[in-house]
N, C-alpha and C. Protein backbone atom coordinates (compact mmCIF):
# COMPACT_ATOMS: atom_id res chain seq x y z
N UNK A 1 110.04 96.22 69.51
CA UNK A 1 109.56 96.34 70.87
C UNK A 1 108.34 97.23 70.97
N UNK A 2 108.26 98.13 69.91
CA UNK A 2 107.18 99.24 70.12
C UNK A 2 105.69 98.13 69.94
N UNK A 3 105.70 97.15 69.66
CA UNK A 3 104.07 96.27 69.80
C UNK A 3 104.21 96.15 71.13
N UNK A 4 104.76 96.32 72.11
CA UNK A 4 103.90 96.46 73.60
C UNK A 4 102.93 97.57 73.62
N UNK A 5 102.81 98.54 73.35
CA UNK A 5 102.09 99.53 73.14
C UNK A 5 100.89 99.04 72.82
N UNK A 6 99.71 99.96 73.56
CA UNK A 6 98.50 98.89 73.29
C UNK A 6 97.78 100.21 71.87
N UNK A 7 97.20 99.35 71.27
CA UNK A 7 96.53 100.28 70.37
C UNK A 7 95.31 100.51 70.39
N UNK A 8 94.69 101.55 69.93
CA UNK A 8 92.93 101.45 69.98
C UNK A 8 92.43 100.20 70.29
N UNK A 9 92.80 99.05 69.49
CA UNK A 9 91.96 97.87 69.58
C UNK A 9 91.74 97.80 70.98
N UNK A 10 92.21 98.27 72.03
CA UNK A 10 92.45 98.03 73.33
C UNK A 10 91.22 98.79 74.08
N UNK A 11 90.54 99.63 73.37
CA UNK A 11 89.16 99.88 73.82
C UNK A 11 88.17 98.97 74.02
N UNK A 12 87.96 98.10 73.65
CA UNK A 12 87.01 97.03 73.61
C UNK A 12 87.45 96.41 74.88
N UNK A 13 88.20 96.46 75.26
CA UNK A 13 88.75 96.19 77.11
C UNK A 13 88.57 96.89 78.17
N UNK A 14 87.60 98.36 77.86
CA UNK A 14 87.52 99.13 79.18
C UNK A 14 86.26 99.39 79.17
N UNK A 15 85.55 99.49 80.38
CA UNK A 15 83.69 100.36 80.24
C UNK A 15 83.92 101.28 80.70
N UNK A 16 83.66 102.47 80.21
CA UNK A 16 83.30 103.60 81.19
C UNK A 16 82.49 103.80 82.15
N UNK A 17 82.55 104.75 83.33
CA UNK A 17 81.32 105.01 83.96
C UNK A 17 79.96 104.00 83.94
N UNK A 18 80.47 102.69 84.67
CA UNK A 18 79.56 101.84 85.10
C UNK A 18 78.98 102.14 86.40
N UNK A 19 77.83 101.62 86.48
CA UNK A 19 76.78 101.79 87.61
C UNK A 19 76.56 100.46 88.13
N UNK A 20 76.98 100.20 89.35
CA UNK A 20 76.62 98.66 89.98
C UNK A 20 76.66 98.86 91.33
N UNK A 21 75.53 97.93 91.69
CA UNK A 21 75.41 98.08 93.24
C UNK A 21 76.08 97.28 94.38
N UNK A 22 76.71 95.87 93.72
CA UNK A 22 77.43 95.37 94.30
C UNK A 22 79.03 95.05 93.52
N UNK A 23 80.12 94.07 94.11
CA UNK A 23 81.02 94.02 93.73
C UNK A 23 81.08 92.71 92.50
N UNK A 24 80.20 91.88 92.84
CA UNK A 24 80.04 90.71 92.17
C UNK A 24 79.73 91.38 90.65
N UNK A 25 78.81 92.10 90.73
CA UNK A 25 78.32 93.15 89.53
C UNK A 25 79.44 93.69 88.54
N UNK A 26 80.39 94.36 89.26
CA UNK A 26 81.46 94.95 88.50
C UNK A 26 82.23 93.50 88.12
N UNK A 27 82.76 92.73 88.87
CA UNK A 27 83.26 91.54 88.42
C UNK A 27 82.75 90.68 87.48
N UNK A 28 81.67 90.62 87.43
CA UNK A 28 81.01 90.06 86.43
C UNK A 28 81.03 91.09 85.40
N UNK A 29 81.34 92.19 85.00
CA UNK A 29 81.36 93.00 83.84
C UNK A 29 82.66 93.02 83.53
N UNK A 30 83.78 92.83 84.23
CA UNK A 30 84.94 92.79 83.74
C UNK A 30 85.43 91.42 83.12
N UNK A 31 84.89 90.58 83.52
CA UNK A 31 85.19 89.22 83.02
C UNK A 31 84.16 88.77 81.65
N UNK A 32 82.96 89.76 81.83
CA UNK A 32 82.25 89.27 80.72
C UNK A 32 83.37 89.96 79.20
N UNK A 33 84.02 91.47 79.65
CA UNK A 33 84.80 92.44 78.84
C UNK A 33 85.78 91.29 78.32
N UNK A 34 86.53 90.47 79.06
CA UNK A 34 87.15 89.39 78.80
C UNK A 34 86.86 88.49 77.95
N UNK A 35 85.73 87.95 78.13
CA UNK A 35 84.91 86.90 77.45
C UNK A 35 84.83 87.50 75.74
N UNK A 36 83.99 89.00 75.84
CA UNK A 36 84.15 89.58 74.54
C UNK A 36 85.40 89.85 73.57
N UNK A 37 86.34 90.00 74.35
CA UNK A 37 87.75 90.06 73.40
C UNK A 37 88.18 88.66 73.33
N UNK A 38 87.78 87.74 73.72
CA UNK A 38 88.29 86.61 73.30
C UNK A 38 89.66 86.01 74.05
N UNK A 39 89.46 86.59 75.46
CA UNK A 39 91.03 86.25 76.57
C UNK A 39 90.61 84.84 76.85
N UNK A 40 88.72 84.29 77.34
CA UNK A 40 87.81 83.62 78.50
C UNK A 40 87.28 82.80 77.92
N UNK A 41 86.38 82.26 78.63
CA UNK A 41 85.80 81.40 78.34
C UNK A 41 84.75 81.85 79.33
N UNK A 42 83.21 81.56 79.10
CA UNK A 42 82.55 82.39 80.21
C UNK A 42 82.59 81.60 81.47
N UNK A 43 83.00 80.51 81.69
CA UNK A 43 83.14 79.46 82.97
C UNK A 43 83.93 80.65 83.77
N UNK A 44 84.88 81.03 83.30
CA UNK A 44 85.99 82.15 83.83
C UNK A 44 85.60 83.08 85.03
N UNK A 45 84.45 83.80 84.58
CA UNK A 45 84.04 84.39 85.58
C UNK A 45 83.30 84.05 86.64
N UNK A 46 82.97 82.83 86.60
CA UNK A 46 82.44 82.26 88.17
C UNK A 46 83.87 81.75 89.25
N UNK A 47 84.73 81.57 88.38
CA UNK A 47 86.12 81.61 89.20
C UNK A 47 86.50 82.69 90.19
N UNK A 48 86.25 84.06 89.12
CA UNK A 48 86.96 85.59 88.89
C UNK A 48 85.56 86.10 90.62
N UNK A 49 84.41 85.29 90.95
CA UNK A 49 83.89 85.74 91.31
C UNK A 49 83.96 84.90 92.78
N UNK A 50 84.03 83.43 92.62
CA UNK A 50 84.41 82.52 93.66
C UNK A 50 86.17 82.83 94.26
N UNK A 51 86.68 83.44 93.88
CA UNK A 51 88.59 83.85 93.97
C UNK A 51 87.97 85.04 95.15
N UNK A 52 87.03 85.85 94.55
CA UNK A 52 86.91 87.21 95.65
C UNK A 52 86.02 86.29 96.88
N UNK A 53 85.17 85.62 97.11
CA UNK A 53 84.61 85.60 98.12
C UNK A 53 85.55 84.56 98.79
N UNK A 54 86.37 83.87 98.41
CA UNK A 54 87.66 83.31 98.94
C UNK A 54 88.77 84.11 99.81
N UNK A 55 89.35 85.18 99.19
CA UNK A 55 90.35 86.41 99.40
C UNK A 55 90.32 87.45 98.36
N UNK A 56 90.75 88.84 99.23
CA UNK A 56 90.16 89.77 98.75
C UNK A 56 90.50 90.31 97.71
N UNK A 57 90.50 90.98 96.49
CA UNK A 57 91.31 91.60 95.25
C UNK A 57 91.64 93.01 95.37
N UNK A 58 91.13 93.15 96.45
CA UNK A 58 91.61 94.81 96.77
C UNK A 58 92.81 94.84 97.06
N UNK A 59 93.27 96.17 96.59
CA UNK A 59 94.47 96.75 96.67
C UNK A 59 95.23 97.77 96.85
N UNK A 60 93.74 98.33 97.45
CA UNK A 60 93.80 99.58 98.06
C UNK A 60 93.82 100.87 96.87
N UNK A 61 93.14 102.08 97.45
CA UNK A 61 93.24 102.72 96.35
C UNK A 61 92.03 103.19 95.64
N UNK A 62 91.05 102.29 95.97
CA UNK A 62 89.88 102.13 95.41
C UNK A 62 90.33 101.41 94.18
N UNK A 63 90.90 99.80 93.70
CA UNK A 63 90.77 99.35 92.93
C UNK A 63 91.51 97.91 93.03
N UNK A 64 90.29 97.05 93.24
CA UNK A 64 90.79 95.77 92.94
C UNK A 64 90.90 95.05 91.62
N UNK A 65 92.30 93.88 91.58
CA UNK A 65 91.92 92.97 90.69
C UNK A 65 91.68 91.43 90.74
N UNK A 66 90.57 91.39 90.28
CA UNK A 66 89.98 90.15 90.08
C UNK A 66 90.32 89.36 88.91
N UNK A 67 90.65 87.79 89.53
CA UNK A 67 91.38 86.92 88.30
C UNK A 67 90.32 85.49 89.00
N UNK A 68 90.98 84.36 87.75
CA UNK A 68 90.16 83.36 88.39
C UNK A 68 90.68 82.53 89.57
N UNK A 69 90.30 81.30 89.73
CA UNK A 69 90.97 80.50 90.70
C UNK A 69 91.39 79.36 89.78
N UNK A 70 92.12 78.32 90.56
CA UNK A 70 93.12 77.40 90.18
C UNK A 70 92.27 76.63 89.20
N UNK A 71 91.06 76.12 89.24
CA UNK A 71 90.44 75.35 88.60
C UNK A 71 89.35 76.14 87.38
N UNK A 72 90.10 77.33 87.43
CA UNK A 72 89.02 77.80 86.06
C UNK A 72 90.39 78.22 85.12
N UNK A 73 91.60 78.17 85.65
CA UNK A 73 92.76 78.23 84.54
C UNK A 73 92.36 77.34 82.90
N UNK A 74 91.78 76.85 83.14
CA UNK A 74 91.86 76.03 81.65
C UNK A 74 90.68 76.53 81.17
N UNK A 75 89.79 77.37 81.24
CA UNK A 75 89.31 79.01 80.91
C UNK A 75 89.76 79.54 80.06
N UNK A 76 91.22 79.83 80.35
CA UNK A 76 91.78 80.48 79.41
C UNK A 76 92.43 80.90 78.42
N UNK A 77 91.79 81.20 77.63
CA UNK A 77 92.43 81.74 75.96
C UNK A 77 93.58 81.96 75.97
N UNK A 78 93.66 83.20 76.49
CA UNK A 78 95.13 83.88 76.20
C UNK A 78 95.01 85.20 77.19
N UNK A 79 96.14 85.27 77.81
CA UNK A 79 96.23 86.67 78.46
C UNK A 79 96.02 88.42 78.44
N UNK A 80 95.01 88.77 79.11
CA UNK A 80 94.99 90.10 79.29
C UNK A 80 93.97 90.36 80.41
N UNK A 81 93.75 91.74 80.27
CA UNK A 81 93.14 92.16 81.14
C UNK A 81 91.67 93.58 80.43
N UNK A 82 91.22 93.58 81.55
CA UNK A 82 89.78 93.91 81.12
C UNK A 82 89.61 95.58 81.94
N UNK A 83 88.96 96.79 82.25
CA UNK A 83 89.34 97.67 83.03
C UNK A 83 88.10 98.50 83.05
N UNK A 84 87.12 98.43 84.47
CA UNK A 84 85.69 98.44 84.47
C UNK A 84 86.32 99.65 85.75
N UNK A 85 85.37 101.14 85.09
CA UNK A 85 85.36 102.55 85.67
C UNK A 85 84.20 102.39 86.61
N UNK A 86 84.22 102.57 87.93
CA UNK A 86 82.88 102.61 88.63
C UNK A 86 82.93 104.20 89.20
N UNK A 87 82.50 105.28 88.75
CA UNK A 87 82.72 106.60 88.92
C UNK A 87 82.33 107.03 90.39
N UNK A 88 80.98 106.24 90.90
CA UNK A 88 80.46 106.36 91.88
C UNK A 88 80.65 105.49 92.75
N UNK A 89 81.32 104.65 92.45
CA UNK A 89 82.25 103.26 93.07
C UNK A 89 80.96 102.74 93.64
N UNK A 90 81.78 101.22 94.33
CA UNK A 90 80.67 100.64 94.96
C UNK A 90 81.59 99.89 96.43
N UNK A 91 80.59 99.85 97.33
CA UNK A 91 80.83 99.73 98.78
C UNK A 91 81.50 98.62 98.86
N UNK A 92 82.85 98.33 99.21
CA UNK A 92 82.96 96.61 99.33
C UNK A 92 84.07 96.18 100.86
N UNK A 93 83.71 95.67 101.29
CA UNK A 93 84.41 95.72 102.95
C UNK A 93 85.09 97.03 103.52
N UNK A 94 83.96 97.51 103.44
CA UNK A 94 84.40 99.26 104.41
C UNK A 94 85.22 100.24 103.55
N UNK A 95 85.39 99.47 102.00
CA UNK A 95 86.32 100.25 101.14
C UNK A 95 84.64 100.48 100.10
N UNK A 96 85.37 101.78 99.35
CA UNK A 96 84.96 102.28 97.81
C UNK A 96 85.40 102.03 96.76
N UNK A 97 85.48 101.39 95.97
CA UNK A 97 85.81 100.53 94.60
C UNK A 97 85.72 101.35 93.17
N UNK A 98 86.52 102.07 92.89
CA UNK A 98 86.23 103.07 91.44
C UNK A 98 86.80 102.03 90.41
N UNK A 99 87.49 101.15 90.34
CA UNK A 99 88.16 100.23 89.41
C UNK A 99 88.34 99.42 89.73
N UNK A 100 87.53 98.08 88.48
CA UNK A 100 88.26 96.78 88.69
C UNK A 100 89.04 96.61 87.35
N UNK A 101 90.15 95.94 87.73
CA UNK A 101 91.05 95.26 86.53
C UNK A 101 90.68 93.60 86.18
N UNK A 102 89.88 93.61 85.44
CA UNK A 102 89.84 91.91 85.69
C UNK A 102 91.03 91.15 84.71
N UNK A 103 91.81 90.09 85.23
CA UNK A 103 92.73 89.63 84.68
C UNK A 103 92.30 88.02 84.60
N UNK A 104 92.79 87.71 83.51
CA UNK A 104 93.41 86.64 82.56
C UNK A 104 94.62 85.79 82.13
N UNK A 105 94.99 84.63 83.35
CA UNK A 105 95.88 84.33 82.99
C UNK A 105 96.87 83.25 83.44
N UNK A 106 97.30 82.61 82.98
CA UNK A 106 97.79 81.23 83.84
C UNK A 106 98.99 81.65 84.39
N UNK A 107 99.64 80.97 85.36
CA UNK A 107 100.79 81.91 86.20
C UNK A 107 101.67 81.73 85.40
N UNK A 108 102.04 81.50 84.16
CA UNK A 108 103.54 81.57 83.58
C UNK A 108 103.07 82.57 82.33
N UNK A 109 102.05 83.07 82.45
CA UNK A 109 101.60 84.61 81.21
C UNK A 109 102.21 85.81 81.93
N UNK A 110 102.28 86.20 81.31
CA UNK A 110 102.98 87.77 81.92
C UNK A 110 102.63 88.99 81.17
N UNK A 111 101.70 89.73 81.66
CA UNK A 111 100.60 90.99 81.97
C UNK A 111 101.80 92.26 81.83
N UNK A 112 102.14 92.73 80.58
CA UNK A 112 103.05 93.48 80.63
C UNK A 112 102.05 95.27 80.98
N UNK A 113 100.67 94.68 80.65
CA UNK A 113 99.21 96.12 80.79
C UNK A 113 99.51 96.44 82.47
N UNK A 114 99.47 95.05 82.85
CA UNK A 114 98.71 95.10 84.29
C UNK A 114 100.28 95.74 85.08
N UNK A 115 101.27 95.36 84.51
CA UNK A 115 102.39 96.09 85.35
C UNK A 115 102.49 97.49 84.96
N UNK A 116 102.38 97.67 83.98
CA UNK A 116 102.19 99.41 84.01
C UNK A 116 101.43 100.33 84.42
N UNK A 117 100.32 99.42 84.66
CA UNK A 117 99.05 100.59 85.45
C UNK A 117 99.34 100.03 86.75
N UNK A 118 99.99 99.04 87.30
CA UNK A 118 100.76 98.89 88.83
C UNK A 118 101.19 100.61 88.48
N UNK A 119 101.87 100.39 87.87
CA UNK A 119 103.15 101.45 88.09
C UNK A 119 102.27 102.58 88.43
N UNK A 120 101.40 103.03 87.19
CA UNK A 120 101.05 104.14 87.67
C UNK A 120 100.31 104.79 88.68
N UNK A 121 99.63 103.72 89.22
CA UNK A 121 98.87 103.50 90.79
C UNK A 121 99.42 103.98 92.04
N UNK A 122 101.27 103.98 91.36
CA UNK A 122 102.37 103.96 92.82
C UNK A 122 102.59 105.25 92.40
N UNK A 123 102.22 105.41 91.60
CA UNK A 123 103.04 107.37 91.54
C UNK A 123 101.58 107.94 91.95
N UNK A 124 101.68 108.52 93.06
CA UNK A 124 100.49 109.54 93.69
C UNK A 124 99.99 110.74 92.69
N UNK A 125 101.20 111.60 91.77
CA UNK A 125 100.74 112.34 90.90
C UNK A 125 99.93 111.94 89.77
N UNK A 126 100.01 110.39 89.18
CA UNK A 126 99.04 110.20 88.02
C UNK A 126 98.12 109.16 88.48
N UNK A 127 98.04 108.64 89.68
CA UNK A 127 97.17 107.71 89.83
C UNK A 127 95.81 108.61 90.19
N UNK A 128 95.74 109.42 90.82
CA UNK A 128 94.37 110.31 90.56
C UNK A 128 93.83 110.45 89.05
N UNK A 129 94.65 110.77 88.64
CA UNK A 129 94.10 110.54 87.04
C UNK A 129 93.68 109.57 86.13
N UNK A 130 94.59 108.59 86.45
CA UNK A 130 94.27 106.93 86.32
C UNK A 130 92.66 106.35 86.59
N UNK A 131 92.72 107.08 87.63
CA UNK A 131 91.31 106.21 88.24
C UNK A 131 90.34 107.56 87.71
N UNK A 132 90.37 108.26 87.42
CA UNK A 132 89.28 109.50 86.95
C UNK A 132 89.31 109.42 85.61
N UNK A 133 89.81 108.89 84.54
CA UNK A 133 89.70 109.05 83.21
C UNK A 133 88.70 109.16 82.92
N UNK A 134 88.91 110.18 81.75
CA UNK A 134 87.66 110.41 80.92
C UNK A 134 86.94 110.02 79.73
N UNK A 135 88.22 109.23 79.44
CA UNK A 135 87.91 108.17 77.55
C UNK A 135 88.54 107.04 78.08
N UNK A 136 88.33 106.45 77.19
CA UNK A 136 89.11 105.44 76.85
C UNK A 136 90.17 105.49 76.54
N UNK A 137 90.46 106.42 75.85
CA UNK A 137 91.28 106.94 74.91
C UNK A 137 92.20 107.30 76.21
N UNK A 138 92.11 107.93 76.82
CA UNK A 138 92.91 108.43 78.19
C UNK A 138 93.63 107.31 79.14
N UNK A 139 92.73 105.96 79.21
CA UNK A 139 93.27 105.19 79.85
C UNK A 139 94.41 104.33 78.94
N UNK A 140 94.45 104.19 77.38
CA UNK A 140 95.63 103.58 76.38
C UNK A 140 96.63 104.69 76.62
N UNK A 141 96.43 105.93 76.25
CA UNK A 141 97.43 106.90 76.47
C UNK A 141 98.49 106.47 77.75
N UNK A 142 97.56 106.67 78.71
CA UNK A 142 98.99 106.59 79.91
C UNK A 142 99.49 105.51 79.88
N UNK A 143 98.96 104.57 79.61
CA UNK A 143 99.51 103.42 80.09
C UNK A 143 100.53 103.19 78.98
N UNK A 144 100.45 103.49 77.86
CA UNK A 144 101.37 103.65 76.35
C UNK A 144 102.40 104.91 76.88
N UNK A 145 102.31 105.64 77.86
CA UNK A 145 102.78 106.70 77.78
C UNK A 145 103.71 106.30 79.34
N UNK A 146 103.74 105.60 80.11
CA UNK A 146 104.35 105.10 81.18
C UNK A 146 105.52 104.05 80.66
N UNK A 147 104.83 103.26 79.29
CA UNK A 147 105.85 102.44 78.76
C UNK A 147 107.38 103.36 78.43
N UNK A 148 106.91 104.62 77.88
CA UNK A 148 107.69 105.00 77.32
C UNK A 148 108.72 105.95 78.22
N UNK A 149 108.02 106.01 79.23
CA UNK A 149 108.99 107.26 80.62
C UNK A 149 109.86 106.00 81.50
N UNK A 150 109.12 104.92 81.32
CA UNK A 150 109.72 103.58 82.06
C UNK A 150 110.90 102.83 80.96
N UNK A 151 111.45 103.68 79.70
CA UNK A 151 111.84 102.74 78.96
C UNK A 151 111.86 101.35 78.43
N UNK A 152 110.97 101.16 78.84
CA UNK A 152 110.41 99.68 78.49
C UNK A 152 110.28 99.50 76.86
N UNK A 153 110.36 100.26 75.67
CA UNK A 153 110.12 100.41 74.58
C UNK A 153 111.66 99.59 73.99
């Protein structure tokens, strides 16, 4: 059970401290993050980008996630998710945006990443931290480190 645990390799899935002026911007960097690990296909992210101007991916918090729509499913590789830091966030319907999660995945995949950083979003004491990380390295930790307070191991 301990391979749920994500390992270093799992850096190549997050940017730090990105700078973008709109939301399409960050979405398009999280899906390209996708594309590079090999989840996508790059068709993917015109979905991931047509899904938001459809309905919204926010989720309050300052952090939406963006996935594709019904007709870019065959896009996709294989499931995961992608995790783009906007430090200075960016403006998006009256909200501030510090994180997008971009996800990957046909509805019968199951995102065991994306439920643990749910989790930690809902606990008020580490979700400040969540969204402020300082490595990379910081964002595998908790989320490896929630597996393990959640017994999920």
């Amino acid at each position: 059970m301990a391979s749920k645990l994500l390992s270093n390799e799992f850096q190549k899935h997050i940017c730090l401290d990105y700078e973008c002026t709109t939301i399409e911007e960050a979405i398009h960097k999280a899906g390209n993050l996708l594309v590079q690990v090999g989840c996508v296909k790059p068709p993917y992210i015109n979905g991931m980008i047509r899904r938001e101007q459809e309905t919204s991916t926010d989720i309050g918090l300052g952090v939406m996630i963006p996935h594709g729509t019904e007709d870019t499913l065959n896009f996709v590789l294989k499931p995961g998710i992608s995790i783009v830091q906007i430090p200075h966030g960016v403006s998006y319907h009256g909200n501030t945006i510090h994180l997008v999660i971009g996800i990957s995945s046909r509805e019968e995949d199951s995102l065991q990443e994306l439920m643990q950083i749910t989790d930690i979003l809902l606990k008020p004491e580490k979700c400040h931290q969540f969204l402020n990380a300082s490595s990379k390295q910081e964002f595998i930790d908790m989320i490896n480190q929630n597996y393990v307070e959640e017994g999920e191991l």
